[in-house]
Protein backbone atom coordinates (compact mmCIF):
# COMPACT_ATOMS: atom_id res chain seq x y z
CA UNK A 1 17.73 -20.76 -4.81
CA UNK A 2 20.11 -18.10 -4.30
CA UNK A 3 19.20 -14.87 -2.28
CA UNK A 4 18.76 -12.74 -4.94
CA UNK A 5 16.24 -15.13 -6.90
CA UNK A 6 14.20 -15.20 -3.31
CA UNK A 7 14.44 -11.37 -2.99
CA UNK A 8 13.22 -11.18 -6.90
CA UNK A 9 10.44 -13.59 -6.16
CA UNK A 10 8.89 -11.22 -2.94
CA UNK A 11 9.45 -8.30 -4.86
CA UNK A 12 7.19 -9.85 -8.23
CA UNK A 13 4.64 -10.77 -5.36
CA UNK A 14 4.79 -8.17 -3.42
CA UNK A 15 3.70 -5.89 -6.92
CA UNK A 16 0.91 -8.21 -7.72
CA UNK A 17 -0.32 -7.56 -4.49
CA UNK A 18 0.27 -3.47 -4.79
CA UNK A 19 -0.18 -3.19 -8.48
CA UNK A 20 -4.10 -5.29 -8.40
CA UNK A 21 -5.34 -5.23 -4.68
CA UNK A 22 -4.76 -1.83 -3.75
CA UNK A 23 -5.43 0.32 -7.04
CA UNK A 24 -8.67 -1.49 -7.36
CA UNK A 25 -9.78 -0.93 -3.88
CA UNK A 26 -8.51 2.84 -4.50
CA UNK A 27 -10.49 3.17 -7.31
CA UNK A 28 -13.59 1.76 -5.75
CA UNK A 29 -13.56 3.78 -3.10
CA UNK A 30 -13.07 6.67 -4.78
CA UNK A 31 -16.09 5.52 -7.40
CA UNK A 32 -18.46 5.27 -4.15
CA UNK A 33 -17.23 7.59 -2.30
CA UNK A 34 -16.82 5.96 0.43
CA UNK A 35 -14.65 3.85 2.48
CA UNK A 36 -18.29 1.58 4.07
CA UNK A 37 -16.66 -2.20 4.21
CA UNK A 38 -13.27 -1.58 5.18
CA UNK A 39 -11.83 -1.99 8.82
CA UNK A 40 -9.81 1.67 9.55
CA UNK A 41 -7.61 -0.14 11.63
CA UNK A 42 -6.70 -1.81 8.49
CA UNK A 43 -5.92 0.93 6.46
CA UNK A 44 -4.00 2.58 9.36
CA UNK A 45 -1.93 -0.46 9.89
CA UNK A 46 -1.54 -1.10 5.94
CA UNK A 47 -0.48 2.41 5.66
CA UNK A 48 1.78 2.47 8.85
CA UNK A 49 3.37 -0.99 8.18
CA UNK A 50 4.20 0.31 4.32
CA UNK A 51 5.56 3.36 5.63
CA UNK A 52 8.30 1.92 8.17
CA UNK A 53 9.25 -1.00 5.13
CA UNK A 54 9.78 1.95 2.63
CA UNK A 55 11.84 3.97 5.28
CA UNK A 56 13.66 1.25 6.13
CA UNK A 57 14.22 0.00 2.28
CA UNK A 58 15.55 3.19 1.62
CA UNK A 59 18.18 3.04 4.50
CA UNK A 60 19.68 -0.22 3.32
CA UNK A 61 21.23 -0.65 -0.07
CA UNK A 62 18.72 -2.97 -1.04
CA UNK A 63 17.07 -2.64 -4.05
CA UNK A 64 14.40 -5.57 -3.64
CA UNK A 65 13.23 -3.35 -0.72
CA UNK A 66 13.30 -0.04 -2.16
CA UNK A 67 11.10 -1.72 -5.28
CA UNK A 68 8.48 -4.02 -3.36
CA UNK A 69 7.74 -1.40 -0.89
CA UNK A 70 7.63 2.07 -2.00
CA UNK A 71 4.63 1.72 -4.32
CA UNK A 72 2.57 0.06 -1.44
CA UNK A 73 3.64 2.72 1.01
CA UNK A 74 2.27 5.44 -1.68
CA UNK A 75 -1.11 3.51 -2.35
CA UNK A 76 -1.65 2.70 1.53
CA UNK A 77 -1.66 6.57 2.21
CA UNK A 78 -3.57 7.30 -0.15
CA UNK A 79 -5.91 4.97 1.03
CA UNK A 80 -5.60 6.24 4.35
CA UNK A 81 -6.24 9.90 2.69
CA UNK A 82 -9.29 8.57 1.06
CA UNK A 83 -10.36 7.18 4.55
CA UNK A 84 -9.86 10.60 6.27
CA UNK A 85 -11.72 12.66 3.44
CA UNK A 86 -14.77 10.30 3.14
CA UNK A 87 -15.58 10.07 6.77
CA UNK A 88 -16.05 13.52 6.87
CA UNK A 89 -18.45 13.45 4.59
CA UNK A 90 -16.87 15.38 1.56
CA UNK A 91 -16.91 12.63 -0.79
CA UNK A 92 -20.88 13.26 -1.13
């Protein structure tokens, strides 16, 4: 396999991952109101870790990067949003 078949393969799974896991969870959350269930530390280091890949996919002229990690890094702060508004109570 040549590089750019690998890089197409992570960036197909890395937007199953982004495109099912995290809308759903998103959308579950935001259907309870709350975030009850999920670790914070998760979210924070979901949305941290998505953050730094997108920055650093958008320094490098890599496609594959720019693709696989910008939607994540936009539905891991929104996530993290979610976290911040529900645990002050405003979701009820």
């Amino acid at each position: 396999m040549t590089p750019e078949n690998w890089g197409t393969l992570a960036t197909a799974a890395s937007l199953v991952i982004v495109g099912i896991g995290l809308p759903h969870q998103i959308y579950k959350n935001f259907r309870r109101k709350t975030c009850e269930g999920l670790a914070p530390s998760l979210i924070i280091s979901a949305a941290i870790s998505y953050t730094l890949w997108c920055i650093y996919g958008w320094t490098k002229p890599d496609l594959f990067l720019k693709i696989a990690q910008t939607p994540g890094c936009a539905l891991a702060l929104i996530l993290l949003i979610q976290l911040i508004y529900y645990r002050k109570g405003r979701g009820q």
